[in-house]
Protein backbone atom coordinates (compact mmCIF):
# COMPACT_ATOMS: atom_id res chain seq x y z
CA UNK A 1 -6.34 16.81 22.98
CA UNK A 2 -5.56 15.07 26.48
CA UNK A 3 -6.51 11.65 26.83
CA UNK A 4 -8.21 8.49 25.68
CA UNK A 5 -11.21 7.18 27.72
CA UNK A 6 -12.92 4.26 26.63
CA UNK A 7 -15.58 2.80 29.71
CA UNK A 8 -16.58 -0.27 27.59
CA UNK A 9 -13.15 -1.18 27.48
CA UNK A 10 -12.05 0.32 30.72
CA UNK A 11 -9.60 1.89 29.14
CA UNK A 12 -7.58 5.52 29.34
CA UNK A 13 -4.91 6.74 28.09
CA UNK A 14 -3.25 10.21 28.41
CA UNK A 15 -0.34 11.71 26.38
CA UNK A 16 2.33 13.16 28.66
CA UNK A 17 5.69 15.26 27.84
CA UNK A 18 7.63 12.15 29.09
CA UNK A 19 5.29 9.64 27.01
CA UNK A 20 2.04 7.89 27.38
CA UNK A 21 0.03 6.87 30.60
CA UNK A 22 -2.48 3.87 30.09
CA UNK A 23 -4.82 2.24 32.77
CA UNK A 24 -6.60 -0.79 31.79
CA UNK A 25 -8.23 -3.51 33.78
CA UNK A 26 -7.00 -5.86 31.18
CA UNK A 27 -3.98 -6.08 28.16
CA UNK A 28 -6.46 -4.96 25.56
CA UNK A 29 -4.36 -2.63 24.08
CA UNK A 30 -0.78 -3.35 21.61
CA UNK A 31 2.03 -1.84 23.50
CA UNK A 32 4.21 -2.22 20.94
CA UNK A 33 2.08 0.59 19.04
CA UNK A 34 2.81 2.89 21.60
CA UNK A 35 6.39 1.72 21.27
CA UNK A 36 6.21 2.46 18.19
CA UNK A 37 4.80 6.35 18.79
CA UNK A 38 7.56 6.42 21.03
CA UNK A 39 10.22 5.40 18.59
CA UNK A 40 8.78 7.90 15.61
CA UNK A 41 9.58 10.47 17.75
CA UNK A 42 13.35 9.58 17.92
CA UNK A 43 13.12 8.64 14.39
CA UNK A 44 12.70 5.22 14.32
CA UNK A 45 10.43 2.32 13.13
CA UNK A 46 9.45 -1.02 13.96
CA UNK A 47 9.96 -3.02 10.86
CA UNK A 48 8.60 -6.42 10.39
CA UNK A 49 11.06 -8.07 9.04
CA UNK A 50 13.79 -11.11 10.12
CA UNK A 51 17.73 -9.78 10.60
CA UNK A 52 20.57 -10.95 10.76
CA UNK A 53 24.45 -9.93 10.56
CA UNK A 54 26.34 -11.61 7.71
CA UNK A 55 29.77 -12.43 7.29
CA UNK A 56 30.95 -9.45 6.12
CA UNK A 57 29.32 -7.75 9.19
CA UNK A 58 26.37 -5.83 7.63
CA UNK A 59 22.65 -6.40 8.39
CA UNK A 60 20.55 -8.20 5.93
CA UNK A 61 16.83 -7.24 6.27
CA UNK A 62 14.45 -10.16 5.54
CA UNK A 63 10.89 -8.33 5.06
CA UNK A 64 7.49 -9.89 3.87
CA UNK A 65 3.75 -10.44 5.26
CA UNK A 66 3.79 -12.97 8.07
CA UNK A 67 4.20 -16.79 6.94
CA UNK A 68 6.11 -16.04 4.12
CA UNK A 69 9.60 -17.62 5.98
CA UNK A 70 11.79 -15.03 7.63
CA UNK A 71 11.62 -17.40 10.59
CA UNK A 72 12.93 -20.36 8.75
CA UNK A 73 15.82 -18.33 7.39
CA UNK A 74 16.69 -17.16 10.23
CA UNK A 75 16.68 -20.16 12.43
CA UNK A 76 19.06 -21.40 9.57
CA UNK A 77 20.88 -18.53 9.30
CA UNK A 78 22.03 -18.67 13.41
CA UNK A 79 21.94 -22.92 14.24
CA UNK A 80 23.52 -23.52 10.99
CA UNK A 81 26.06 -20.36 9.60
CA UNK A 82 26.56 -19.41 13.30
CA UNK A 83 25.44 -16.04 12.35
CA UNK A 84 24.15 -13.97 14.86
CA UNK A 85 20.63 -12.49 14.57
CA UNK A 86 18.24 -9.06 15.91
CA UNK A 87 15.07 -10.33 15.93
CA UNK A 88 12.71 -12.96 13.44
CA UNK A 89 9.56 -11.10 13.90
CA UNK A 90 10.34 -7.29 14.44
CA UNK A 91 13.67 -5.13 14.05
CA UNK A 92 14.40 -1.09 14.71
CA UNK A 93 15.35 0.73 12.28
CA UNK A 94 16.56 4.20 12.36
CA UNK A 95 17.24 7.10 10.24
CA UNK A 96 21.13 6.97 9.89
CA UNK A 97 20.27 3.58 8.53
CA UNK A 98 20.97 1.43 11.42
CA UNK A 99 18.89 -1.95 12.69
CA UNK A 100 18.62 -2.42 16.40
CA UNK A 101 17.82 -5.82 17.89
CA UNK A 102 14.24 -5.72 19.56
CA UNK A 103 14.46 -8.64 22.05
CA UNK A 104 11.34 -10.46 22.52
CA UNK A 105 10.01 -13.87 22.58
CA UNK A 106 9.84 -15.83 19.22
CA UNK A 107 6.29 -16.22 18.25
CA UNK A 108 5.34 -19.77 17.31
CA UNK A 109 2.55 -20.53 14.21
CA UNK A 110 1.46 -23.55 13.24
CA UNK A 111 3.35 -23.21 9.91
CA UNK A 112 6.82 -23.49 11.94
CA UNK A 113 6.30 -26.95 13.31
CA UNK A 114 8.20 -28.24 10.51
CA UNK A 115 11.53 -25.75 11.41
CA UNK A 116 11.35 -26.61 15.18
CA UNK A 117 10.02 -29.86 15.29
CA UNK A 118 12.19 -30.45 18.66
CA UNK A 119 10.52 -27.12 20.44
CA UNK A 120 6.79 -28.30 19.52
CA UNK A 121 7.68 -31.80 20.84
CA UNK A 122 9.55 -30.25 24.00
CA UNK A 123 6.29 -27.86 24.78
CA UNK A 124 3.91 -30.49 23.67
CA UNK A 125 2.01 -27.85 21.43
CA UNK A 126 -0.69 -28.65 19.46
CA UNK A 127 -1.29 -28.21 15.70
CA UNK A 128 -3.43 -25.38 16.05
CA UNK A 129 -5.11 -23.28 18.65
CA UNK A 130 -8.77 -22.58 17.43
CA UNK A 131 -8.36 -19.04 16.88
CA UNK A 132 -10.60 -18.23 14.36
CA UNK A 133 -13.31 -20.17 16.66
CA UNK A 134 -12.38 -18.32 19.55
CA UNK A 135 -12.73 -15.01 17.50
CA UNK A 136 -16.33 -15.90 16.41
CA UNK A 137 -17.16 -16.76 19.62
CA UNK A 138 -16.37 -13.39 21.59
CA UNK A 139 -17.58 -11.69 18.67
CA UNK A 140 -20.95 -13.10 18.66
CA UNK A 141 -21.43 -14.25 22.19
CA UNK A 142 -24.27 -12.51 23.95
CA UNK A 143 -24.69 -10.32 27.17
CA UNK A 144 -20.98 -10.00 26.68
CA UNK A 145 -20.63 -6.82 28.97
CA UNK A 146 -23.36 -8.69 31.30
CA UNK A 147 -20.86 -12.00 31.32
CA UNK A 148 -17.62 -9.54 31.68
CA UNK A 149 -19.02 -7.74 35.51
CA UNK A 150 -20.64 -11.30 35.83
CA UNK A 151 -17.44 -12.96 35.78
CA UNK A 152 -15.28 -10.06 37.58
CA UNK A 153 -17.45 -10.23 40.98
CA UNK A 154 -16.66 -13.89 40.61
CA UNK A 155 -12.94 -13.66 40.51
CA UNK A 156 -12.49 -15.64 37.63
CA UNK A 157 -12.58 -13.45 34.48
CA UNK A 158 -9.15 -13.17 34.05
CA UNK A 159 -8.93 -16.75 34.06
CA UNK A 160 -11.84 -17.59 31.79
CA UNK A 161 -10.56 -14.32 29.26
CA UNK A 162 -6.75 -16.44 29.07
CA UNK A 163 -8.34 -19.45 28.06
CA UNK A 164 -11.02 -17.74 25.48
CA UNK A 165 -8.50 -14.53 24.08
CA UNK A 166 -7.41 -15.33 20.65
CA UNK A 167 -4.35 -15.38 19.36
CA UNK A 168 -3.16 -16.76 16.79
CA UNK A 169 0.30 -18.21 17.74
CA UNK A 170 0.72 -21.33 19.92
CA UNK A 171 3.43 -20.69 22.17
CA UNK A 172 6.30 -18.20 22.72
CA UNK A 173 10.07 -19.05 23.75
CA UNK A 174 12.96 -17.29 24.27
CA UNK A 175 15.99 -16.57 21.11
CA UNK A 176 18.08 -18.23 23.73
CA UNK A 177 15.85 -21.48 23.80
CA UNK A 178 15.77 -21.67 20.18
CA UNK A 179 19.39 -21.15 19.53
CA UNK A 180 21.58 -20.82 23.15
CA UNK A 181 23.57 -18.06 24.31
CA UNK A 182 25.26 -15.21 22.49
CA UNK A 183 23.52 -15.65 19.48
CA UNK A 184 21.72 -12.02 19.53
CA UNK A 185 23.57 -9.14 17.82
CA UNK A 186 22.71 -5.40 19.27
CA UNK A 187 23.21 -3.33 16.67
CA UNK A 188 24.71 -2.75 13.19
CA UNK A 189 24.64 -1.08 9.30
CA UNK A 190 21.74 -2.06 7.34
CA UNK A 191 23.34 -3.17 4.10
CA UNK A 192 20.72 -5.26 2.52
CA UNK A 193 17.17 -4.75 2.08
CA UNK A 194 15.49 -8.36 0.73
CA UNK A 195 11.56 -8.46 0.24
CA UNK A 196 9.98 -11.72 -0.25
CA UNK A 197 6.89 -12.43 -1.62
CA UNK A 198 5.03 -15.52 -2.79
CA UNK A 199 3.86 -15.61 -6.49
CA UNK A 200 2.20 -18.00 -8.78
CA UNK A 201 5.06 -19.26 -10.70
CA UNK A 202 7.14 -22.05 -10.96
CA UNK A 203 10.26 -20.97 -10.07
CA UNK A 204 12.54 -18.51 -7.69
CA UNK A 205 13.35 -15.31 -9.02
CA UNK A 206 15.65 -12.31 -8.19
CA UNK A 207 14.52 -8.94 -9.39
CA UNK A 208 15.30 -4.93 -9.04
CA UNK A 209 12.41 -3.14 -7.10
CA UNK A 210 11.41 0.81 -7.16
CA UNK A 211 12.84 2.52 -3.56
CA UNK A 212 9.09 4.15 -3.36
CA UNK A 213 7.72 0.55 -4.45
CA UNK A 214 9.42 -1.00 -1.03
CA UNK A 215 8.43 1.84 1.39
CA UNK A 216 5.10 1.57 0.47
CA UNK A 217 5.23 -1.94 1.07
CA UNK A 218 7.68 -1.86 4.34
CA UNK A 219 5.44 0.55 5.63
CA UNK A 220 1.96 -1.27 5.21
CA UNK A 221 3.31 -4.50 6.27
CA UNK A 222 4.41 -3.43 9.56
CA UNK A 223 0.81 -1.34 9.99
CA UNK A 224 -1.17 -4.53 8.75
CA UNK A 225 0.53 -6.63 11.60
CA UNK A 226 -1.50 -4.27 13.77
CA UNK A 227 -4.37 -3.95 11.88
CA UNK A 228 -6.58 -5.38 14.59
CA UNK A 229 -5.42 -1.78 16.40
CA UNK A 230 -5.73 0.42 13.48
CA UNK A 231 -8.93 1.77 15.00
CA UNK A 232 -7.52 2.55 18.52
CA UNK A 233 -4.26 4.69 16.39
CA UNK A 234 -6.58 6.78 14.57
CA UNK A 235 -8.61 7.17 18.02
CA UNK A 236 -5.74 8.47 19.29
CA UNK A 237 -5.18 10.84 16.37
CA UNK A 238 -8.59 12.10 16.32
CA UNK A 239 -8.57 13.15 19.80
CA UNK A 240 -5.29 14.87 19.38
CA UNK A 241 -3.95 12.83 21.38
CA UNK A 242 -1.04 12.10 18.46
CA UNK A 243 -0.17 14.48 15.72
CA UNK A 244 -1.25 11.23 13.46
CA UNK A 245 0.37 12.89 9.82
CA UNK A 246 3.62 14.12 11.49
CA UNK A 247 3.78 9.87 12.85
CA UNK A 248 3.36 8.92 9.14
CA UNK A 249 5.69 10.80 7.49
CA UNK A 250 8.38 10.34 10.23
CA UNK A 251 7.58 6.26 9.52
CA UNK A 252 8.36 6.93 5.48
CA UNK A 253 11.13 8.94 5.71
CA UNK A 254 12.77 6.51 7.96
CA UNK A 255 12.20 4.04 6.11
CA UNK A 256 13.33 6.00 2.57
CA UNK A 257 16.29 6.71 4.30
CA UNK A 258 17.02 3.14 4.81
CA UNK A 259 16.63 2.22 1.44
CA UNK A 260 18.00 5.00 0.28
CA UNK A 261 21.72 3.47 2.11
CA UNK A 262 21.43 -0.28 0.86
CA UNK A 263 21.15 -3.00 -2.02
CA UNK A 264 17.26 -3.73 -2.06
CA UNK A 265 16.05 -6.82 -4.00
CA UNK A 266 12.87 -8.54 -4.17
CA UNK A 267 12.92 -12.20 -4.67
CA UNK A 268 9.17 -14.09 -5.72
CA UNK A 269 8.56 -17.42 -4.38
CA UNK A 270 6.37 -19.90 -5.71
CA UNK A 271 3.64 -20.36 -3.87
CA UNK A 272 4.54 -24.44 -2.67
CA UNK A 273 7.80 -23.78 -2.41
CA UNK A 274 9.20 -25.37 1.01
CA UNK A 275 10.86 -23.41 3.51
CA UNK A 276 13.94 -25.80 2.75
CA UNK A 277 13.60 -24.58 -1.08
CA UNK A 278 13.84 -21.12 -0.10
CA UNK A 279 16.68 -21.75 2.04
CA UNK A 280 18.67 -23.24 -0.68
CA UNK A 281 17.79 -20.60 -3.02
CA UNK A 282 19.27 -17.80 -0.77
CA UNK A 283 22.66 -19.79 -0.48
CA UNK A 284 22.63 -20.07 -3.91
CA UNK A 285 22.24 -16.00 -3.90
CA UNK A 286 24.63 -15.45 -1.80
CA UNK A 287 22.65 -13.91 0.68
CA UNK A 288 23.07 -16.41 3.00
């Protein structure tokens, strides 16, 4: 019930009153999970979801599984409407059902070449960045802990672990980059809740969803971001090093309590439509 130690990964970390100590030789950890243990305490969540402050002044929640086109929307939403945004990737929510800006750098996929054609041509970035290759390499790759203390009493594992480390965005820029100056909002209401989710149908649709439906589904999006981690959080809760169930339930009932104070909708898009299509179909909404 005091700490964390992990030799293959040279990794420890303790649990203090004031938060969590870690000491690793290298950034193979997720901070933002222990962000995120930080925040549950204060009752808050990391959501993974776009937002942005509409005309009327309340926060619209854009939430789905990765790809699905919060960016797109967003980057519409602020260059176009001149509305101001909190974040395309991850938001705070709290308990009193407000959305705090979590200022980061925009992550850049493949899929949003199209959207910022200008920043992939600025950055020269290529198409794609051979994650998956990269994965099955280290995975497979023999005498790794042999090649690791090789490599360190060289002085050049950090340098060859940059180049090999998988990840599976291309590049990172700043909100300002993307859309200049004063376009990031601190704080405000949450007054929608919208969930998208591709489907195999034609056409757009609009339709009511259960409040228990969307936490369960706000609540293992945001977790399956991570899920790379997963193993490390339940280390952690094993060990006692977290009370793991009191973390969950804070998570839920944060996020219940959101719902619970704004119009929720989920809208199904078909599985080609363009981010353009979706774009249009919001306006059409109204939530744009």
């Amino acid at each position: 019930g005091a700490f964390v130690r992990d030799p293959g990964e040279k990794l420890f970390v303790s649990r203090t009153e004031a938060g969590f100590i870690i000491c690793a030789d290298y950034s193979n950890f997720l901070i933002n999970l222990y962000i995120q243990l930080l925040l549950s305490d204060m009752g808050m969540t990391m959501t993974h979801a776009a937002a942005f402050e509409a005309k009327d002044g309340r926060i619209t929640l854009l939430a789905g599984a990765g790809g699905i086109g919060k960016t797109a929307v967003l980057g519409y939403a602020v260059a176009e409407l001149g509305l101001r945004h909190l974040g395309d990737d991850i938001v705070i929510a709290d308990e009193t059902g407000i959305c705090h800006a979590f200022p980061r750098q925009f992550v850049l996929k493949s899929y949003h070449k199209k959207i910022y054609s200008e920043v992939f041509k600025k950055k020269r970035l290529p198409k794609w960045n051979a994650y998956n290759l990269k994965r099955f390499i280290i995975e497979n790759a023999p005498f790794v802990g042999f090649m690791k203390k090789f490599l360190k009493q060289r002085g050049i594992y950090y340098r060859v672990a940059s180049i090999l480390r998988p990840q599976q965005f291309l590049a990172s820029v700043s909100p300002d980059e993307l859309f200049g100056d004063g376009t990031m909002a601190e704080r405000g209401k949450i007054g929608r809740v919208i969930y998208l989710d591709r489907c195999f149908q034609p056409e757009f649709s609009s339709l009511s969803i259960q409040p228990d439906i969307l936490v369960n589904r706000l609540f293992s999006v945001i977790h399956y971001e991570w899920k790379d981690f997963m193993t490390h959080l339940l280390t952690l809760g094993s060990l006692n090093v977290i009370d793991l169930p009191k973390y969950l339930k804070s998570n839920l009932s944060v996020f219940s309590s959101v719902i619970a104070r704004a119009e929720i909708t989920q809208i199904n898009i078909p599985e080609d439509a363009s981010p353009v299509r979706l774009i249009e179909y919001l306006e059409k909404e109204g939530v744009l």
